[in-house]
C-alpha atoms as a PDB file:
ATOM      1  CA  UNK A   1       6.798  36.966  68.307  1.00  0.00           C
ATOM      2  CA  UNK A   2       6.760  33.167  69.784  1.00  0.00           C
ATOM      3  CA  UNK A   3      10.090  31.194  68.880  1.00  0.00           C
ATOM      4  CA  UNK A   4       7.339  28.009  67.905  1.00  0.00           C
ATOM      5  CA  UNK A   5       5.763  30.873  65.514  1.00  0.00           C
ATOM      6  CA  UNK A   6       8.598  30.587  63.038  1.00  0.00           C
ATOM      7  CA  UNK A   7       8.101  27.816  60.519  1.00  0.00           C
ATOM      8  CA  UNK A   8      10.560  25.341  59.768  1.00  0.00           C
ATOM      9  CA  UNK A   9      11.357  25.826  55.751  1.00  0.00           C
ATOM     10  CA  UNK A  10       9.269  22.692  54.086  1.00  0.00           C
ATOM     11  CA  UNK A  11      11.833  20.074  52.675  1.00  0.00           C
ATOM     12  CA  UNK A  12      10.068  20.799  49.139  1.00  0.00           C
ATOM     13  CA  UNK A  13      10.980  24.299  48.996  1.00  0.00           C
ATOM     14  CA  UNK A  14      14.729  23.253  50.648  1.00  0.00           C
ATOM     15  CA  UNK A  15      14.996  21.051  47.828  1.00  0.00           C
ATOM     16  CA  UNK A  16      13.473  23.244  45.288  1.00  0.00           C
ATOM     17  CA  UNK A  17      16.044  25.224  45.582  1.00  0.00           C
ATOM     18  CA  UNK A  18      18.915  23.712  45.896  1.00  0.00           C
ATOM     19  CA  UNK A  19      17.697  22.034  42.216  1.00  0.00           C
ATOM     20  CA  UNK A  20      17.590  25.734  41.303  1.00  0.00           C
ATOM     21  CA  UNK A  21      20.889  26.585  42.604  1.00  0.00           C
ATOM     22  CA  UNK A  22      22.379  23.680  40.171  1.00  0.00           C
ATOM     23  CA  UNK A  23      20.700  24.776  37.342  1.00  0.00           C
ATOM     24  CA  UNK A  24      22.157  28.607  37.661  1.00  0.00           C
ATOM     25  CA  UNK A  25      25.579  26.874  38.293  1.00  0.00           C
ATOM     26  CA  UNK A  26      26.112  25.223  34.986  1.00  0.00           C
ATOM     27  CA  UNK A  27      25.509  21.967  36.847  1.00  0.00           C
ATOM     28  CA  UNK A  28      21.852  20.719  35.442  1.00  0.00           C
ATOM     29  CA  UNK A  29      22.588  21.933  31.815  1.00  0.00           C
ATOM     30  CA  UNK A  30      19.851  22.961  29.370  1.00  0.00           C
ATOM     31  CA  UNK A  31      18.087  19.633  28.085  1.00  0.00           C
ATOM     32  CA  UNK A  32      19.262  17.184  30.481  1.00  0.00           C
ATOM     33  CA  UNK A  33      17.003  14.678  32.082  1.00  0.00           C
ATOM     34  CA  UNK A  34      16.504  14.104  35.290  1.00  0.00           C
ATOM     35  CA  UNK A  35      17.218  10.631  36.739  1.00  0.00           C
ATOM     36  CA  UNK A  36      13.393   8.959  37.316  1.00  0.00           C
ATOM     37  CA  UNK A  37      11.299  10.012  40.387  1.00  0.00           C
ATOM     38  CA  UNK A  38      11.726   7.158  42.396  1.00  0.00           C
ATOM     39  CA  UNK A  39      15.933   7.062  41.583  1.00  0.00           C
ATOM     40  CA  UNK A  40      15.819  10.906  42.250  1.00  0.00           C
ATOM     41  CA  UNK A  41      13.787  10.705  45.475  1.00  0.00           C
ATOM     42  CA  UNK A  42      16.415   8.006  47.165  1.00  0.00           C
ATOM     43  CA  UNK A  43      19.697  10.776  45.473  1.00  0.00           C
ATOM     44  CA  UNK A  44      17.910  13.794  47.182  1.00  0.00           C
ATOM     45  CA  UNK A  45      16.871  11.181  50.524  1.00  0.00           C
ATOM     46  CA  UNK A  46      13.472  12.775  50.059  1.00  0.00           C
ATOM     47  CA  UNK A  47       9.865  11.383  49.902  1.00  0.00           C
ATOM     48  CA  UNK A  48       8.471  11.255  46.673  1.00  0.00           C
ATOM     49  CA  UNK A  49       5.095  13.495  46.922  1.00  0.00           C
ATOM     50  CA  UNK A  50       7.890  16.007  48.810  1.00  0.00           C
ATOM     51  CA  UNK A  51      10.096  15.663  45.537  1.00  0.00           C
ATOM     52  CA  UNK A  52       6.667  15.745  43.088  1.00  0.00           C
ATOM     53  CA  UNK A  53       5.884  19.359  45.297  1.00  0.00           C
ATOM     54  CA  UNK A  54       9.730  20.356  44.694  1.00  0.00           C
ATOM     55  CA  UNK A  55       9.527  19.739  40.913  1.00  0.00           C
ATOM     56  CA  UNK A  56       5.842  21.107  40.618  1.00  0.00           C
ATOM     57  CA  UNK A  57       7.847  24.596  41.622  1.00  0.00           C
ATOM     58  CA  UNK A  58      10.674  24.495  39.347  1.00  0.00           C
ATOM     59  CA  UNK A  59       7.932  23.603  36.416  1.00  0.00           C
ATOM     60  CA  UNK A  60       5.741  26.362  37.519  1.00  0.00           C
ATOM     61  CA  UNK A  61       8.873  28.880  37.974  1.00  0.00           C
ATOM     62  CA  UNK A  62       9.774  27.756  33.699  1.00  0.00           C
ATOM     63  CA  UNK A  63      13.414  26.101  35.182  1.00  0.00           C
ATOM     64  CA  UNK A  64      12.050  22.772  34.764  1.00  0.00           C
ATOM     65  CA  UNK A  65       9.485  20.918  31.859  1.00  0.00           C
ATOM     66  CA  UNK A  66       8.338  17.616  31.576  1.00  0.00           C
ATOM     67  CA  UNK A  67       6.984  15.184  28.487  1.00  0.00           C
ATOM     68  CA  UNK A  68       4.056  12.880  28.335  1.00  0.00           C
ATOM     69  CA  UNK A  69       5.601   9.886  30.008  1.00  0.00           C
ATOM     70  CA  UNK A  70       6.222  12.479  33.381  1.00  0.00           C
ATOM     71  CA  UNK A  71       9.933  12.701  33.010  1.00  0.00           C
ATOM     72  CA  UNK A  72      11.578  16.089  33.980  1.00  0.00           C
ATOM     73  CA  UNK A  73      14.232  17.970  31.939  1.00  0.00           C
ATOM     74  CA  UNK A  74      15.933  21.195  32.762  1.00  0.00           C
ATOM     75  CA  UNK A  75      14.204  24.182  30.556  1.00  0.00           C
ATOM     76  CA  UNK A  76      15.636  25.449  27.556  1.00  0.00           C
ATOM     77  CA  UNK A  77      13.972  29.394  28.447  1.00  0.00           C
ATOM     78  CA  UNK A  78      17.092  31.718  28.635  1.00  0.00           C
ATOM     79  CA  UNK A  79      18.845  29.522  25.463  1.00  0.00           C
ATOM     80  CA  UNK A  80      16.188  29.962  23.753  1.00  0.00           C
ATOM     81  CA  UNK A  81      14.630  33.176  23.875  1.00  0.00           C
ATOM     82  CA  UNK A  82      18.570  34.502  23.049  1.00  0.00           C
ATOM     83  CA  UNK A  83      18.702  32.227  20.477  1.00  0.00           C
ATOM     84  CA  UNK A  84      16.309  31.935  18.367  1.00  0.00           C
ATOM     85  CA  UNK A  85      16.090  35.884  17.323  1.00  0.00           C
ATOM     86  CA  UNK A  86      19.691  35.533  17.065  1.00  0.00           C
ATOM     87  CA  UNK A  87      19.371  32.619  14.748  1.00  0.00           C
ATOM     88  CA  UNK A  88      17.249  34.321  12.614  1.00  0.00           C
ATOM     89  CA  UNK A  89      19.383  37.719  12.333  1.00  0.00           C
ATOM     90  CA  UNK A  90      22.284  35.738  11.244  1.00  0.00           C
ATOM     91  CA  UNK A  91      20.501  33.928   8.452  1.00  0.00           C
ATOM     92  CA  UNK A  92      19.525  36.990   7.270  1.00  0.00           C
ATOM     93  CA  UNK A  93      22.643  39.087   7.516  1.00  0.00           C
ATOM     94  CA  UNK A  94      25.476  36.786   7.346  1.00  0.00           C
ATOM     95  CA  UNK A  95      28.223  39.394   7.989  1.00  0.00           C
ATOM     96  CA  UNK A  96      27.006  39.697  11.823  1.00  0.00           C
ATOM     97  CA  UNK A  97      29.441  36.274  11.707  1.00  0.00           C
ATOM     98  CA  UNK A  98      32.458  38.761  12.555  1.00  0.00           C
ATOM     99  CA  UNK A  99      29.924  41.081  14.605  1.00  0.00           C
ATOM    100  CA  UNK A 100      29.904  37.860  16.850  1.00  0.00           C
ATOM    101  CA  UNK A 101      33.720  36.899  16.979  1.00  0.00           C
ATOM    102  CA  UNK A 102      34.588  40.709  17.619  1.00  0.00           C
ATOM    103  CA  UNK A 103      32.071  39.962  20.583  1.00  0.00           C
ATOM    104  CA  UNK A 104      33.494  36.155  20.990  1.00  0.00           C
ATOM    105  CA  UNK A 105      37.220  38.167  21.503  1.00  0.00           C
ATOM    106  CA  UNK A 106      36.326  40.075  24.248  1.00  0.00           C
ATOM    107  CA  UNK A 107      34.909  37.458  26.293  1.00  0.00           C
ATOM    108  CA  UNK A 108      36.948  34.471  25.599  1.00  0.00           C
ATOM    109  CA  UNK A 109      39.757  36.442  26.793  1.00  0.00           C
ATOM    110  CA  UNK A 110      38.251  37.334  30.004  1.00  0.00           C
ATOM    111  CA  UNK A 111      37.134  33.834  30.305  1.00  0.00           C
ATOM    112  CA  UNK A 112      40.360  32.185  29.943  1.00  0.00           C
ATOM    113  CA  UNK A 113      41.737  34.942  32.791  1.00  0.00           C
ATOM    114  CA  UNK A 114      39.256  34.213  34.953  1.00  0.00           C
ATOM    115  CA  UNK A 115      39.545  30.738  34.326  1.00  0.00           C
ATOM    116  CA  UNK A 116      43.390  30.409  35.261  1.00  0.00           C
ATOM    117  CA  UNK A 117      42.316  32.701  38.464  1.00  0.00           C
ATOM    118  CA  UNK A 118      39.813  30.383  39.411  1.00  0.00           C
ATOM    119  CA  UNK A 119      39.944  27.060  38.287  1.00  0.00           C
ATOM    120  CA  UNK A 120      39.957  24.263  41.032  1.00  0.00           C
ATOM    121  CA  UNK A 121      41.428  20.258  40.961  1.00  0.00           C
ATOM    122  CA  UNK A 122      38.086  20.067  39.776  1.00  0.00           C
ATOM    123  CA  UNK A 123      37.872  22.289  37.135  1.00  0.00           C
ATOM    124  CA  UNK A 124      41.280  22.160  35.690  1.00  0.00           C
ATOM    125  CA  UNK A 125      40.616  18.215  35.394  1.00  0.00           C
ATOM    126  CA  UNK A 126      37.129  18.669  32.719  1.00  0.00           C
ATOM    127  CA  UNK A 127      39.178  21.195  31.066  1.00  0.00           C
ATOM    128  CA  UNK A 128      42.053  18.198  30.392  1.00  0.00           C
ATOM    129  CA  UNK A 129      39.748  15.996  29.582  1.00  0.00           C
ATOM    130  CA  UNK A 130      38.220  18.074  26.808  1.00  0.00           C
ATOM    131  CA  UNK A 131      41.793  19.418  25.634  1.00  0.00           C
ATOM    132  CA  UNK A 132      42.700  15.351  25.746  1.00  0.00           C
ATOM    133  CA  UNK A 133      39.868  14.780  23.612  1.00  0.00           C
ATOM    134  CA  UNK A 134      40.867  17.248  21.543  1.00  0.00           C
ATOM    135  CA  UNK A 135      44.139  15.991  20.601  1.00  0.00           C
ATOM    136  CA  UNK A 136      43.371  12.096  20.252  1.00  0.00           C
ATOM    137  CA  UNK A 137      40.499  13.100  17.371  1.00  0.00           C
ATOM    138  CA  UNK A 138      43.217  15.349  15.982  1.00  0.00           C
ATOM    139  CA  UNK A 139      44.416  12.611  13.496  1.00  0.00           C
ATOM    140  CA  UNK A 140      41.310  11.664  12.211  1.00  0.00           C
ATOM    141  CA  UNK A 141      39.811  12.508   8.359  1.00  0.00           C
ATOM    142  CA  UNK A 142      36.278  13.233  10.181  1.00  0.00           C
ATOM    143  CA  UNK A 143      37.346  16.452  11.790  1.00  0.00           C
ATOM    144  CA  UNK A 144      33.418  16.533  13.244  1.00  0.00           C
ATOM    145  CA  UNK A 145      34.744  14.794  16.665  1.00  0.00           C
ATOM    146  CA  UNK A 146      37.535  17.307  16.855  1.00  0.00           C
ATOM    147  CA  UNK A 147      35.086  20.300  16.334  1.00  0.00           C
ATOM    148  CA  UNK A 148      32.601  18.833  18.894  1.00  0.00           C
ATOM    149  CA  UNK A 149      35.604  18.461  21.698  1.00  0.00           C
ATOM    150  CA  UNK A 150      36.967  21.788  20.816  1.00  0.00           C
ATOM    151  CA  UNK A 151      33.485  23.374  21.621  1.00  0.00           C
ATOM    152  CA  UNK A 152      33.378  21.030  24.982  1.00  0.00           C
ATOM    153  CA  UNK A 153      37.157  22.836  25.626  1.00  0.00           C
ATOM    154  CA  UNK A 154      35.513  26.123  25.640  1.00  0.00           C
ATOM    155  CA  UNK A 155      33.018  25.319  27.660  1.00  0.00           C
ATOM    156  CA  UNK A 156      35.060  23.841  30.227  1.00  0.00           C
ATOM    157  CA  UNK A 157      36.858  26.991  30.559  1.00  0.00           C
ATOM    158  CA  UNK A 158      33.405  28.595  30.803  1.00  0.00           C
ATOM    159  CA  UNK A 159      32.387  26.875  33.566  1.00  0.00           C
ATOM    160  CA  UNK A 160      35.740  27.619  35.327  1.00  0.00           C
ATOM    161  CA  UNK A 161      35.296  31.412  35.434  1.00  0.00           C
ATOM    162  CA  UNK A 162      32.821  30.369  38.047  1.00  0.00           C
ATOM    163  CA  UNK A 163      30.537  33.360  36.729  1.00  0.00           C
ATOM    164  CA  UNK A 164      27.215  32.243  35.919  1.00  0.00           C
ATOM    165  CA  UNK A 165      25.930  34.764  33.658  1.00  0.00           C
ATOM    166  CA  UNK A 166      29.052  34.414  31.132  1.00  0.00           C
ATOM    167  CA  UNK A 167      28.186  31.236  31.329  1.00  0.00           C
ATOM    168  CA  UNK A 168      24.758  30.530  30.416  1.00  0.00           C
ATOM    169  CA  UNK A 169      25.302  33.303  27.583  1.00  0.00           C
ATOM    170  CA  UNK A 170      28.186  31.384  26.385  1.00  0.00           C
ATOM    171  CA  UNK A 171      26.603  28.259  26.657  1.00  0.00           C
ATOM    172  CA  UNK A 172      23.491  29.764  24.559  1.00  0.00           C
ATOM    173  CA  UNK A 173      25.924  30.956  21.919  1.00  0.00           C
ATOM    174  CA  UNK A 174      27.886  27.527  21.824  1.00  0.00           C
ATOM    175  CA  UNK A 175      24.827  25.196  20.810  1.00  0.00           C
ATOM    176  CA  UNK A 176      24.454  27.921  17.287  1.00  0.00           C
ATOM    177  CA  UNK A 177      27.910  27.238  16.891  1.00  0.00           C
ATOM    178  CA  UNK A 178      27.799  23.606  16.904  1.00  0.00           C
ATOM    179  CA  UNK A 179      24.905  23.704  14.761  1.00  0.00           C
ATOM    180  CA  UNK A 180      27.068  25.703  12.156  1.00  0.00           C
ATOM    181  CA  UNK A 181      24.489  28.846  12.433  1.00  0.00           C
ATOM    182  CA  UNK A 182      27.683  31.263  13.081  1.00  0.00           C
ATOM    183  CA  UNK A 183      29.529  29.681  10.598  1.00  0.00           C
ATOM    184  CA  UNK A 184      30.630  26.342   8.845  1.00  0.00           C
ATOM    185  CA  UNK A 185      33.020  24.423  10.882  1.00  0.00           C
ATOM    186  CA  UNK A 186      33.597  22.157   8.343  1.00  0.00           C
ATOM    187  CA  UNK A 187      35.021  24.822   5.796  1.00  0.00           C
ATOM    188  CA  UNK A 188      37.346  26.179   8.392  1.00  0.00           C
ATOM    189  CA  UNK A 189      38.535  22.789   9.264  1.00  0.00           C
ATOM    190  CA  UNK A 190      39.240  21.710   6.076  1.00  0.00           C
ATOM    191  CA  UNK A 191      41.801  24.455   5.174  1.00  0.00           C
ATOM    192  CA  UNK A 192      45.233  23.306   4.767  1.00  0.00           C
ATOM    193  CA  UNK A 193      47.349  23.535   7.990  1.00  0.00           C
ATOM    194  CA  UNK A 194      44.073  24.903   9.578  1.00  0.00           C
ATOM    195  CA  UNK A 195      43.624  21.919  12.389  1.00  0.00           C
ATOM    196  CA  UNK A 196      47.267  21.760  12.958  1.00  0.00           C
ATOM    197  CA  UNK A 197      47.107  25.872  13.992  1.00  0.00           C
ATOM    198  CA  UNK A 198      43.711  25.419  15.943  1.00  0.00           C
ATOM    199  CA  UNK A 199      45.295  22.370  18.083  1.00  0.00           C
ATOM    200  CA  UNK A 200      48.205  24.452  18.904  1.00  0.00           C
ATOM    201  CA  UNK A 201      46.311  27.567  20.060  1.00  0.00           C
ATOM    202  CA  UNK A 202      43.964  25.735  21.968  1.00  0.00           C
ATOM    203  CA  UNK A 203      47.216  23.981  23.856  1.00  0.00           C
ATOM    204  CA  UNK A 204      48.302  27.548  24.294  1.00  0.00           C
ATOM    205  CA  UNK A 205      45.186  28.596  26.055  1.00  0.00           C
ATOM    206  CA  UNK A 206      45.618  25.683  28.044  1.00  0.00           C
ATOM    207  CA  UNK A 207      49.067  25.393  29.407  1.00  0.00           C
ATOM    208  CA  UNK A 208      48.231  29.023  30.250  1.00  0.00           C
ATOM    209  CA  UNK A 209      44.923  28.250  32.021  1.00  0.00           C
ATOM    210  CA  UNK A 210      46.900  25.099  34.136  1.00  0.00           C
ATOM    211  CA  UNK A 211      49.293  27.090  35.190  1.00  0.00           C
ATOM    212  CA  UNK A 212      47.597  29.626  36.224  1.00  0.00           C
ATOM    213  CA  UNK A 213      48.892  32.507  34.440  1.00  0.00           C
ATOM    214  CA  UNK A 214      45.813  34.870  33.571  1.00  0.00           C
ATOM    215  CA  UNK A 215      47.835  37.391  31.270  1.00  0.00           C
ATOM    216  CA  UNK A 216      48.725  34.785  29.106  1.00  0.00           C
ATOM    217  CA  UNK A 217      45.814  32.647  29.039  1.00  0.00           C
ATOM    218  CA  UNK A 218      43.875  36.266  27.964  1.00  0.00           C
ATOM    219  CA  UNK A 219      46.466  36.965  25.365  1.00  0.00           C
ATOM    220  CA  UNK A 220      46.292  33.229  23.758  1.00  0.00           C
ATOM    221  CA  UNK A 221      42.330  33.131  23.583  1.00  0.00           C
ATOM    222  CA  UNK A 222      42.420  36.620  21.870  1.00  0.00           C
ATOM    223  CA  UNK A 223      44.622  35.501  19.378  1.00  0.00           C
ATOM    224  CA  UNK A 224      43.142  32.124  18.993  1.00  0.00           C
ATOM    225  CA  UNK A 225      39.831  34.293  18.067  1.00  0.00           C
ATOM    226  CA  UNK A 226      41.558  36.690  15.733  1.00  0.00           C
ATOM    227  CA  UNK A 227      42.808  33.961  13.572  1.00  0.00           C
ATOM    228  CA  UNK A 228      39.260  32.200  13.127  1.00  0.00           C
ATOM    229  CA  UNK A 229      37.933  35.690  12.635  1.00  0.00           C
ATOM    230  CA  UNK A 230      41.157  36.515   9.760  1.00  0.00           C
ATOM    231  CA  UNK A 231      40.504  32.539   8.311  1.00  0.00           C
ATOM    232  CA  UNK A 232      36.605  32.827   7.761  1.00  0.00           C
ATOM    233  CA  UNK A 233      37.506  36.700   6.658  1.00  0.00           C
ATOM    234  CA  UNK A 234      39.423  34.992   3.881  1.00  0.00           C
ATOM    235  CA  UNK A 235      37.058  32.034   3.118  1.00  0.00           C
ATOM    236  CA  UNK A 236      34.441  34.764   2.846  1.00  0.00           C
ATOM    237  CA  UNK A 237      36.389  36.575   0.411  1.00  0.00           C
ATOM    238  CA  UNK A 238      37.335  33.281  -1.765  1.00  0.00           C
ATOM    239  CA  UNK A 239      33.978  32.162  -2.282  1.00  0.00           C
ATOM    240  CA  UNK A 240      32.632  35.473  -3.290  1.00  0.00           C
ATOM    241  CA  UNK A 241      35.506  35.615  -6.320  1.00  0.00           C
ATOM    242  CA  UNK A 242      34.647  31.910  -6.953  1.00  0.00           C
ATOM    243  CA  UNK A 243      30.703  33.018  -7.241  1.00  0.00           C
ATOM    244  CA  UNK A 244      31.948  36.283  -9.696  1.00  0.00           C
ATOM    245  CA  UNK A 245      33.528  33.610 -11.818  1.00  0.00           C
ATOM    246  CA  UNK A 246      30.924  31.459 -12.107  1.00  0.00           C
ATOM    247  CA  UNK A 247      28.759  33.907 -13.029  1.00  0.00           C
ATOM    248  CA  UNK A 248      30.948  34.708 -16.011  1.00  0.00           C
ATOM    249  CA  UNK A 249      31.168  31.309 -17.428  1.00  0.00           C
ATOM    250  CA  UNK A 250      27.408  30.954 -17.398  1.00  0.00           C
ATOM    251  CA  UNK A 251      26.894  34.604 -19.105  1.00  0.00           C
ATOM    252  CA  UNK A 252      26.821  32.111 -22.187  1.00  0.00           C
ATOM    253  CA  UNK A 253      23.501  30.900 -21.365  1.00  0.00           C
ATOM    254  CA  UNK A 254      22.003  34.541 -21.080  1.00  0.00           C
ATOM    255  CA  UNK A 255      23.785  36.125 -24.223  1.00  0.00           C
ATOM    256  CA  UNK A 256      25.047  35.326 -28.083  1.00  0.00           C
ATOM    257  CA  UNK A 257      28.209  35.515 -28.024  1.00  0.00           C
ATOM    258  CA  UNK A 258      28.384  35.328 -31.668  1.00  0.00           C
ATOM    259  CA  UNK A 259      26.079  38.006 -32.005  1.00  0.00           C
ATOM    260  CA  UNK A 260      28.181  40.941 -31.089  1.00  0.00           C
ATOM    261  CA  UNK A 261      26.784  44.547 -32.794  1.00  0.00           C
ATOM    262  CA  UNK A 262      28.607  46.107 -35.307  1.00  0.00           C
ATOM    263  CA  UNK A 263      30.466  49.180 -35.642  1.00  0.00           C
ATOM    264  CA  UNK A 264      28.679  51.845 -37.819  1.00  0.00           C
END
């Protein structure tokens, strides 16, 4: 074969997938927006019918979609199709809750290992942010903010394992969570003493994670799960006395209680 045979890769396909390369990395995140062509053309120091081909691939491979108006966002395709059955089995059988912490256990330990293994300057600074975050809505009645940055924590260490497929499953699994689909957040938050325990795990899992100690950062994100599994475990078990309780104060609306039978 002629060296001058061997095409030079177009600059579409060159940026095609280096768009695709972000989006497996955690760094185009499901639903984001792309800045507008013309903005994204002078980023990528492209042309723009070269960037239009580039996009036109990631649409037609389902990474990208666009709206009405032409603007691009990255796909939804992997969160959703694990989602949305998943959704609908837990809204249906509520006790697969604690079938997903037991699950939740296993990997949050292994991602705050990997994390303290792994983590860069980079890294290690999103993951203070969110932890920051974390303590200055702490105070606050709304514990909503707090919730939010504690699922934003998580992620952070997610995204410092530096292993893609934990974290686009992880990611998947943190949008039901924030949507309370798992479980209310607000319940578990508004336990006595609850937010004080949660704040202090969390700053166990990350002292361990910034220093770098694996074993430790694996043993504090196990336990941190095992006490949110134990908590709802309990809250469970409360509300289902409270419902048996009810039930016997209305009985009065089904029965006369006056109107016992009498003894031959």
């Amino acid at each position: 074969m002629k060296a001058d045979s061997i095409k030079p890769a177009k600059l579409a396909d060159t940026v095609a997938e280096h768009l695709e390369r972000l989006i497996l990395e955690g760094a185009l995140r499901p639903g984001e927006r792309l800045l507008a062509e013309r903005d994204l053309a002078v980023k990528l120091d492209i042309s723009r019918p070269s960037l239009r081909d580039a996009l036109a691939k990631l649409v037609e491979r389902g990474l990208l979609t666009t709206d009405q108006n032409g603007a691009c966002y990255v796909a939804e395709t992997l969160g959703a199709t694990f989602r949305d059955p998943l959704t609908r089995l837990l809204r249906e059988n509520p006790e697969a809750t604690f079938d997903y912490l037991e699950f939740r256990s296993t990997v949050e330990g292994s991602a705050a290992y990997y994390a303290a293994k792994r983590a860069n300057a980079v890294d290690r600074e999103a993951i203070k942010e969110c932890f920051d975050r974390m303590v200055a809505e702490h105070g606050n009645d709304d514990s909503s903010e707090e919730a939010d940055a504690d699922a934003d924590f998580h992620l952070a260490i997610y995204e410092a394992t530096h292993n893609v497929v934990m974290l686009h499953i992880m990611r998947s699994l943190s949008e039901l969570l924030r949507n309370d689909i798992f479980y209310n957040r607000a319940k578990l938050y508004e336990r006595k003493g609850v937010r004080d325990l949660l704040l202090d795990q969390h700053r166990a899992v990350y002292e361990a994670v910034m220093d770098g100690d694996p074993d430790r950062a694996r043993a504090a994100a196990e336990h941190h799960i095992t006490y949110i599994n134990a908590a709802l475990q309990e809250i469970r078990d409360a509300e289902a006395r409270l419902e048996v309780s009810l039930r016997r104060m209305g009985r009065g609306d089904l029965v006369d209680i006056g109107g016992r039978r009498r003894k031959a």
